[in-house]
PDB file of N, CA and C in Angstrom:
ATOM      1  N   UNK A   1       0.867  16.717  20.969  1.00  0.00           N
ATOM      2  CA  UNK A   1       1.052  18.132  20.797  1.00  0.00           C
ATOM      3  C   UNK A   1       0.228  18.668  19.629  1.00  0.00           C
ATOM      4  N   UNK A   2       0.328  17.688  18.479  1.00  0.00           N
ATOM      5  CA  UNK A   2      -0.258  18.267  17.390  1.00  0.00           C
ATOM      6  C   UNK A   2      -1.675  18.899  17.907  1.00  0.00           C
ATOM      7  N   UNK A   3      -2.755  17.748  18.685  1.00  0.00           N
ATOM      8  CA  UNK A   3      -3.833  18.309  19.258  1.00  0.00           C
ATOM      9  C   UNK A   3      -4.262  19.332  19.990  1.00  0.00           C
ATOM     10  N   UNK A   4      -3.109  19.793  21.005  1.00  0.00           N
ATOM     11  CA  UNK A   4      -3.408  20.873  21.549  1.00  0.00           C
ATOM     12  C   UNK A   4      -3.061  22.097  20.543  1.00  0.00           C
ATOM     13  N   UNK A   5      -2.251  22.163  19.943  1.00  0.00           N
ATOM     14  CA  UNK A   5      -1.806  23.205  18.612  1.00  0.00           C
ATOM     15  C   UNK A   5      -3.018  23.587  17.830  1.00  0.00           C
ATOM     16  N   UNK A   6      -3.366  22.357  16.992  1.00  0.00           N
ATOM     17  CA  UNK A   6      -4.887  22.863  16.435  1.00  0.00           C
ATOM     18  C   UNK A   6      -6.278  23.448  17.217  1.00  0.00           C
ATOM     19  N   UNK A   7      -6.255  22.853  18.996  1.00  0.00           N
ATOM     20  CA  UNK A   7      -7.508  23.556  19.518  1.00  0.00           C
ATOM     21  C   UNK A   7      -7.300  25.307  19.782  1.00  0.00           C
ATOM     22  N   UNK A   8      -5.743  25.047  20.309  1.00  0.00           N
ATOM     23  CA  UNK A   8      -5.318  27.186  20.353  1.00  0.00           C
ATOM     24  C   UNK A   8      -5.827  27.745  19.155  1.00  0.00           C
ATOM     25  N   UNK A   9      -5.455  27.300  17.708  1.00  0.00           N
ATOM     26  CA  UNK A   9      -5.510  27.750  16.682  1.00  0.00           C
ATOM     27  C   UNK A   9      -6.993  27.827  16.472  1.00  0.00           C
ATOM     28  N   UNK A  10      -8.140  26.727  16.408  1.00  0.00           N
ATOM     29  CA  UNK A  10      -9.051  27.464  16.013  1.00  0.00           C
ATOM     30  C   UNK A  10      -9.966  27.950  17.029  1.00  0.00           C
ATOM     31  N   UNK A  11      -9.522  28.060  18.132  1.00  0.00           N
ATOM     32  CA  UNK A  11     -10.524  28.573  18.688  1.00  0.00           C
ATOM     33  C   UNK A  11     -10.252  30.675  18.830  1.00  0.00           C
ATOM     34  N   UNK A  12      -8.867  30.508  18.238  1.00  0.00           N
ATOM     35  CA  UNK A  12      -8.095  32.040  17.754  1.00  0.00           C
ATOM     36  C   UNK A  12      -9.186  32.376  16.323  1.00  0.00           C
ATOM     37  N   UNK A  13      -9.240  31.780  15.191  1.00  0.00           N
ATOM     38  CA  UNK A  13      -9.379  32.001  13.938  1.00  0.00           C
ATOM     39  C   UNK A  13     -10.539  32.667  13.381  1.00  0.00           C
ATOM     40  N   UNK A  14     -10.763  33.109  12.578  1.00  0.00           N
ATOM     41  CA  UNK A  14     -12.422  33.039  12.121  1.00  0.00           C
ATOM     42  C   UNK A  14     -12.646  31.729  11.283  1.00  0.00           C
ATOM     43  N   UNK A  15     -11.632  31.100  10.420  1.00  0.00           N
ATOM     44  CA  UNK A  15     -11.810  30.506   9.324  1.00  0.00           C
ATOM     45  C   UNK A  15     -11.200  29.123  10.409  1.00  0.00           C
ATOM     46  N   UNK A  16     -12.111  28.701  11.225  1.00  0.00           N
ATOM     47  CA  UNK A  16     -11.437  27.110  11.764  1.00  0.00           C
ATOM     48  C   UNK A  16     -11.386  25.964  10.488  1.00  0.00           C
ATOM     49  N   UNK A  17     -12.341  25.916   9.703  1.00  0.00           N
ATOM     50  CA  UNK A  17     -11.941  24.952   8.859  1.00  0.00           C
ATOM     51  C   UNK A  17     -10.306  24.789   8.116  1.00  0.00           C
ATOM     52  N   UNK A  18     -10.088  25.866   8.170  1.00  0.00           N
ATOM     53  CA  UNK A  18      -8.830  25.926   7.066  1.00  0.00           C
ATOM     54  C   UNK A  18      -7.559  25.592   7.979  1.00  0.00           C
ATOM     55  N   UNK A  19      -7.750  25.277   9.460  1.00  0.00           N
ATOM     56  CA  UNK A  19      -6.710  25.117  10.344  1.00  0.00           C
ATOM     57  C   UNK A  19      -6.020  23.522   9.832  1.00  0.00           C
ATOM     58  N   UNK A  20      -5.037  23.804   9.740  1.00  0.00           N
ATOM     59  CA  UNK A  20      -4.317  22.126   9.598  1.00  0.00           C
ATOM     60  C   UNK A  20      -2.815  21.963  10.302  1.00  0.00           C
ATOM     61  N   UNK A  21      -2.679  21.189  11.251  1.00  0.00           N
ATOM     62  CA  UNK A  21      -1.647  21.211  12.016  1.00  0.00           C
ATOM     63  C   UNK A  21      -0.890  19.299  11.728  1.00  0.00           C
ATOM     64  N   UNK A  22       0.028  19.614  11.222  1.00  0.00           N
ATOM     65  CA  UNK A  22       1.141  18.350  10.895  1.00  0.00           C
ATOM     66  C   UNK A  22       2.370  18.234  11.976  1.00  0.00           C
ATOM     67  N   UNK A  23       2.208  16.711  12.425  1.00  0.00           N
ATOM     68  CA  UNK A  23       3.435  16.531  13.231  1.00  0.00           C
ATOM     69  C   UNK A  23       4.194  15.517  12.661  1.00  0.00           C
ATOM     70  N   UNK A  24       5.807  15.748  12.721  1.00  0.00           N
ATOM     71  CA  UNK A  24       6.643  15.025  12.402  1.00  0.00           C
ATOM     72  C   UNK A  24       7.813  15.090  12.991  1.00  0.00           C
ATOM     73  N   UNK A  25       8.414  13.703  13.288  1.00  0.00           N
ATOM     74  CA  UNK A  25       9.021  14.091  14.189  1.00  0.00           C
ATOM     75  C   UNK A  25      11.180  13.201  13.910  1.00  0.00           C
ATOM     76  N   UNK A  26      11.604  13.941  14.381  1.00  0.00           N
ATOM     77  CA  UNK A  26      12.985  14.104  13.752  1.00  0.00           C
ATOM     78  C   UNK A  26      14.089  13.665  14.628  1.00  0.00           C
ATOM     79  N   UNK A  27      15.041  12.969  14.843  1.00  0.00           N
ATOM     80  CA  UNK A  27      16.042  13.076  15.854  1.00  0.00           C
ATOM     81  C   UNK A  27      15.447  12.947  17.576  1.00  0.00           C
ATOM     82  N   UNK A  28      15.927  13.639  18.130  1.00  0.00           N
ATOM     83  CA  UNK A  28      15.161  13.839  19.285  1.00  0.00           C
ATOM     84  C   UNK A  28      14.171  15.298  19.446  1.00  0.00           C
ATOM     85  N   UNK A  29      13.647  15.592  18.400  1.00  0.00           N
ATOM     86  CA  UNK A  29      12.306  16.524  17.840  1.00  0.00           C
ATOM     87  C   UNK A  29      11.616  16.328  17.520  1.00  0.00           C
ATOM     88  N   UNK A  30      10.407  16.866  18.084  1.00  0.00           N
ATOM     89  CA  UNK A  30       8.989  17.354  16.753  1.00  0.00           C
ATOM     90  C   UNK A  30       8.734  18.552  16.785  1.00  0.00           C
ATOM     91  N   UNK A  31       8.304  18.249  15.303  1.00  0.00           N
ATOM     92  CA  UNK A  31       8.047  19.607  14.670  1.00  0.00           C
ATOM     93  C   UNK A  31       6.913  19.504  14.874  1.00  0.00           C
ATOM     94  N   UNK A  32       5.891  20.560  14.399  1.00  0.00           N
ATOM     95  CA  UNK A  32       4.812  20.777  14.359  1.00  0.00           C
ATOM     96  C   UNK A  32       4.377  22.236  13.839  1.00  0.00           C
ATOM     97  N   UNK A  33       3.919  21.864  12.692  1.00  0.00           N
ATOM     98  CA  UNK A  33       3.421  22.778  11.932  1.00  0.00           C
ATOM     99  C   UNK A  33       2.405  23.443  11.719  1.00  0.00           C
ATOM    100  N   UNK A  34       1.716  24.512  11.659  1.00  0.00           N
ATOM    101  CA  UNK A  34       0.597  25.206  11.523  1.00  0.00           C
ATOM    102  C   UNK A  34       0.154  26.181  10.202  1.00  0.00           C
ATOM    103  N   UNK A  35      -1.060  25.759  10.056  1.00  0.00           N
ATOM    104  CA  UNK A  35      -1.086  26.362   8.607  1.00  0.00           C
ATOM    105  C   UNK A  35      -2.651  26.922   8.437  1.00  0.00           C
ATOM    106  N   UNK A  36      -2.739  28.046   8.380  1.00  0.00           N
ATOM    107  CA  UNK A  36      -4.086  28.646   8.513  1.00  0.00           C
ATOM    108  C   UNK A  36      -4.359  30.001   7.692  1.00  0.00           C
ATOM    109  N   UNK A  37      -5.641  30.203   7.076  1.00  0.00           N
ATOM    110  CA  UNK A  37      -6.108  31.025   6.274  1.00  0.00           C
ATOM    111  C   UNK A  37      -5.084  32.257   5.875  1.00  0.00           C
ATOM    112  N   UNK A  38      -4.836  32.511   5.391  1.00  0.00           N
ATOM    113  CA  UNK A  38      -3.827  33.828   5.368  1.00  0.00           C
ATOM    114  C   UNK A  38      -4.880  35.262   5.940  1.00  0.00           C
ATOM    115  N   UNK A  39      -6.070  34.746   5.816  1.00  0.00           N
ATOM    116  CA  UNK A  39      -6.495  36.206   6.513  1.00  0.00           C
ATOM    117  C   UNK A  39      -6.567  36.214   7.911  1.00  0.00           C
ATOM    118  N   UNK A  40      -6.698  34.841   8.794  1.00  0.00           N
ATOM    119  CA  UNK A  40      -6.256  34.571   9.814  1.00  0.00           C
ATOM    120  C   UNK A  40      -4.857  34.524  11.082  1.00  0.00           C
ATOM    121  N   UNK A  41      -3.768  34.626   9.601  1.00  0.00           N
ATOM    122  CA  UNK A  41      -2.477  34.863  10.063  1.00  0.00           C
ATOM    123  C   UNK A  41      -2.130  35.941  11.164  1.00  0.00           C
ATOM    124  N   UNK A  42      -2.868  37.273  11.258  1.00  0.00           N
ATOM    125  CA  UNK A  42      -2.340  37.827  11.940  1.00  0.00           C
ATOM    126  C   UNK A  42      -2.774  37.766  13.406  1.00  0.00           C
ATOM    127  N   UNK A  43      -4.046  37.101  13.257  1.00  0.00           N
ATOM    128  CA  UNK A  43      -5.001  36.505  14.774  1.00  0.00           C
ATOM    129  C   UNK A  43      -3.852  35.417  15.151  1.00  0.00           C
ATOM    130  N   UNK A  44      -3.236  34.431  14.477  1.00  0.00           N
ATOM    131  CA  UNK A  44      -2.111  33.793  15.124  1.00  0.00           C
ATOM    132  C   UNK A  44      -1.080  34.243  15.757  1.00  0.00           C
ATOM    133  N   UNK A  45      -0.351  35.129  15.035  1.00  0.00           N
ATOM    134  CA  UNK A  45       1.138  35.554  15.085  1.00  0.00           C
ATOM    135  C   UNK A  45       0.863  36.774  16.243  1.00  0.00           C
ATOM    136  N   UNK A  46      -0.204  38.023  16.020  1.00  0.00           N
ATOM    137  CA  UNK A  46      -0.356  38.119  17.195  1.00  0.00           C
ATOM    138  C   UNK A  46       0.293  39.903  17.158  1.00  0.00           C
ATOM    139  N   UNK A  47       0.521  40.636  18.014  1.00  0.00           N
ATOM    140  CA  UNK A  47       1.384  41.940  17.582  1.00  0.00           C
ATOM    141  C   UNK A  47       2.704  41.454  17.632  1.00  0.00           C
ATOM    142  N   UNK A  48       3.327  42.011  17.828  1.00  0.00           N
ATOM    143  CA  UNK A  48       5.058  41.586  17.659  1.00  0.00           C
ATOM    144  C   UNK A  48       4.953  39.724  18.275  1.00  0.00           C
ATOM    145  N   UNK A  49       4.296  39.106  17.575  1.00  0.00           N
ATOM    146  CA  UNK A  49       4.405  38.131  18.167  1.00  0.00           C
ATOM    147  C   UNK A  49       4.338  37.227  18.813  1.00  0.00           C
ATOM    148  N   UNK A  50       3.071  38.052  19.612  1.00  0.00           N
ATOM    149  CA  UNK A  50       2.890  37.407  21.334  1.00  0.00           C
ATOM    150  C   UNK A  50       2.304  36.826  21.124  1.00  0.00           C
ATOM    151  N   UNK A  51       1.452  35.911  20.346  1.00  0.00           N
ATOM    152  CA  UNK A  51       0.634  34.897  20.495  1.00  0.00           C
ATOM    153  C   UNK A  51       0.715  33.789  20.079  1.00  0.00           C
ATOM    154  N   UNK A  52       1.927  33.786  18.844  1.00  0.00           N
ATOM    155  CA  UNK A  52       2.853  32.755  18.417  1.00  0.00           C
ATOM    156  C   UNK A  52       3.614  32.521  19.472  1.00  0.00           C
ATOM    157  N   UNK A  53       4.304  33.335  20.456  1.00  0.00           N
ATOM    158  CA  UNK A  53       5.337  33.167  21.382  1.00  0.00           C
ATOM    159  C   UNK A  53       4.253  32.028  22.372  1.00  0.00           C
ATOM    160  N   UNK A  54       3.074  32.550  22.678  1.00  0.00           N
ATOM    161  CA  UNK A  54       2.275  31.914  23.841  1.00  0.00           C
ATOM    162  C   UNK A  54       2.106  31.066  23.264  1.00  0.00           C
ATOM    163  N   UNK A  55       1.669  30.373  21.951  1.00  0.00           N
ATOM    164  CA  UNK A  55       1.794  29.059  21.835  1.00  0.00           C
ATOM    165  C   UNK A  55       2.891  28.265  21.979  1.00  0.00           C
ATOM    166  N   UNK A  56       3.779  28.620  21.833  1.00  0.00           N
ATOM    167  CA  UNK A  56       4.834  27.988  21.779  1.00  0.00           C
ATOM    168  C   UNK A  56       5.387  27.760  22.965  1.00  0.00           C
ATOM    169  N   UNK A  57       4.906  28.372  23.959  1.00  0.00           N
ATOM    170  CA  UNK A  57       5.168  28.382  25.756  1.00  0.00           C
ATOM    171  C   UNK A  57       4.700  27.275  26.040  1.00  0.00           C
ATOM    172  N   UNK A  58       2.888  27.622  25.505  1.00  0.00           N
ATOM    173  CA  UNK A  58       2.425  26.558  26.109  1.00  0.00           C
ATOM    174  C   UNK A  58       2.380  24.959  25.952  1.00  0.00           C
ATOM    175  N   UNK A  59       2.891  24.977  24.221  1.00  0.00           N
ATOM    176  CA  UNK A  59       3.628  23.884  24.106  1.00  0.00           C
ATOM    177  C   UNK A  59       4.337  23.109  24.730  1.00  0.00           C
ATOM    178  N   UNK A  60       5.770  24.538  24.640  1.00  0.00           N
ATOM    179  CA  UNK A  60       6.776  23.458  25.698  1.00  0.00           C
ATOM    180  C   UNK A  60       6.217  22.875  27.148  1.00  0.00           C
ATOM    181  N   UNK A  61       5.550  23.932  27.060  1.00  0.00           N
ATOM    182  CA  UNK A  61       5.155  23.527  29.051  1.00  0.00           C
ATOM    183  C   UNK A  61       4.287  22.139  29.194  1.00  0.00           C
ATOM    184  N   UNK A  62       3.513  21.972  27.855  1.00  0.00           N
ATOM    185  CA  UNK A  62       2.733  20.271  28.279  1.00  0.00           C
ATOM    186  C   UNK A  62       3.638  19.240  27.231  1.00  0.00           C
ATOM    187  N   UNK A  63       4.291  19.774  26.763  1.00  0.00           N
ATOM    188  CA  UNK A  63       5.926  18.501  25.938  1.00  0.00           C
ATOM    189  C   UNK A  63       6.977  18.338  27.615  1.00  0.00           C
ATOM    190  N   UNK A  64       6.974  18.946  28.585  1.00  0.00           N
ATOM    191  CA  UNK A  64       7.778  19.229  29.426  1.00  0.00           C
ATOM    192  C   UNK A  64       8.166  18.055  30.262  1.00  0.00           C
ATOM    193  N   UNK A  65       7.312  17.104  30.067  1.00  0.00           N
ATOM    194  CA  UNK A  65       7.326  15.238  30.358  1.00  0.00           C
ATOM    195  C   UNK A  65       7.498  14.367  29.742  1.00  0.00           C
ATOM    196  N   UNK A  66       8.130  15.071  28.157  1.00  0.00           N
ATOM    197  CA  UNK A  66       8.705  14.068  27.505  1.00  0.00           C
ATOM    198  C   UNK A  66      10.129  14.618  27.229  1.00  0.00           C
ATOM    199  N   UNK A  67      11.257  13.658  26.930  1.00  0.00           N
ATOM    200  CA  UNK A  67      12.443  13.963  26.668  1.00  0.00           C
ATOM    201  C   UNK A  67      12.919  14.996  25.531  1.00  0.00           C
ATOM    202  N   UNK A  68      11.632  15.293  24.285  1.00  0.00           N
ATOM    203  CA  UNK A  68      11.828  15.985  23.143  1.00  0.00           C
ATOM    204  C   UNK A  68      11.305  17.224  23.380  1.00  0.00           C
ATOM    205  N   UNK A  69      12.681  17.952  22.350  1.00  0.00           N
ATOM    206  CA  UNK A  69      11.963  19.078  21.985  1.00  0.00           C
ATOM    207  C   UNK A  69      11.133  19.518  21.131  1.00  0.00           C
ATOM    208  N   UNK A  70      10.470  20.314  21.082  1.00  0.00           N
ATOM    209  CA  UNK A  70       9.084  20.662  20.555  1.00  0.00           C
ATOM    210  C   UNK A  70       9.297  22.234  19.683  1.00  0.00           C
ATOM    211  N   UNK A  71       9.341  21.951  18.830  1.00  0.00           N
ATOM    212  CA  UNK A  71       9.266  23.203  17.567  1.00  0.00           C
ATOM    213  C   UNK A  71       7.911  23.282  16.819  1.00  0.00           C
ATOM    214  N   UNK A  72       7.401  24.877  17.479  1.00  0.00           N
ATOM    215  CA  UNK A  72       6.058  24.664  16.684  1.00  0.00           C
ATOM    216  C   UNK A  72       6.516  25.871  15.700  1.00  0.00           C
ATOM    217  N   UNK A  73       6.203  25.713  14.216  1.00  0.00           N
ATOM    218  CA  UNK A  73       6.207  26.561  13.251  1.00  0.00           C
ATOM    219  C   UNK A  73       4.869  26.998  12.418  1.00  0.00           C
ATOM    220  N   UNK A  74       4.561  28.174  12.364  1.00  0.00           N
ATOM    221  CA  UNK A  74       3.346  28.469  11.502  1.00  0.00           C
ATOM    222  C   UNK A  74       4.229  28.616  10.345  1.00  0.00           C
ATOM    223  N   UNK A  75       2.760  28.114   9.281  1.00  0.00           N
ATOM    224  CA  UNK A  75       3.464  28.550   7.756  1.00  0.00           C
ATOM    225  C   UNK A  75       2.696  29.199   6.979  1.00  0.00           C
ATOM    226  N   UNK A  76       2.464  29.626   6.029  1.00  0.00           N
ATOM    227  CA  UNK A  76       1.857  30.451   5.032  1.00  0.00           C
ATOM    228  C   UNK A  76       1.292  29.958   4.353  1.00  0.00           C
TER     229      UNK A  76
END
């Protein structure tokens, strides 16, 4: 997952270098974290959201063959 997370992200960004995506994984979870330029933030998150939401769709939808759930979080 981590891999597909970072290709959405920079191929969204201006600043791809600064993309860094961490997976760790918990119980019957992974997390997965996203962390990108702050001037880039709003090319992620999207208008109310929608593009954080679509990652996170499309997440679940290719995690959807494994037993875990999949929490993707951007951070600041």
């Amino acid at each position: 997952m981590k891999e597909l997370v970072e290709v959405i992200a920079k191929s969204l960004v201006d600043y791809p270098d600064e993309v860094a995506v961490t997976e760790r994984e918990e119980n019957n979870a992974v997390f997965v974290e996203l962390k990108v330029a702050s001037a880039d933030m709003g090319k992620v998150i999207g208008h109310q959201g929608r593009i954080a939401k679509a990652i996170r769709t499309v997440v679940k939808a290719a995690s959807s063959k494994n037993d875990k759930k999949v929490i993707v979080d951007i951070l600041q």
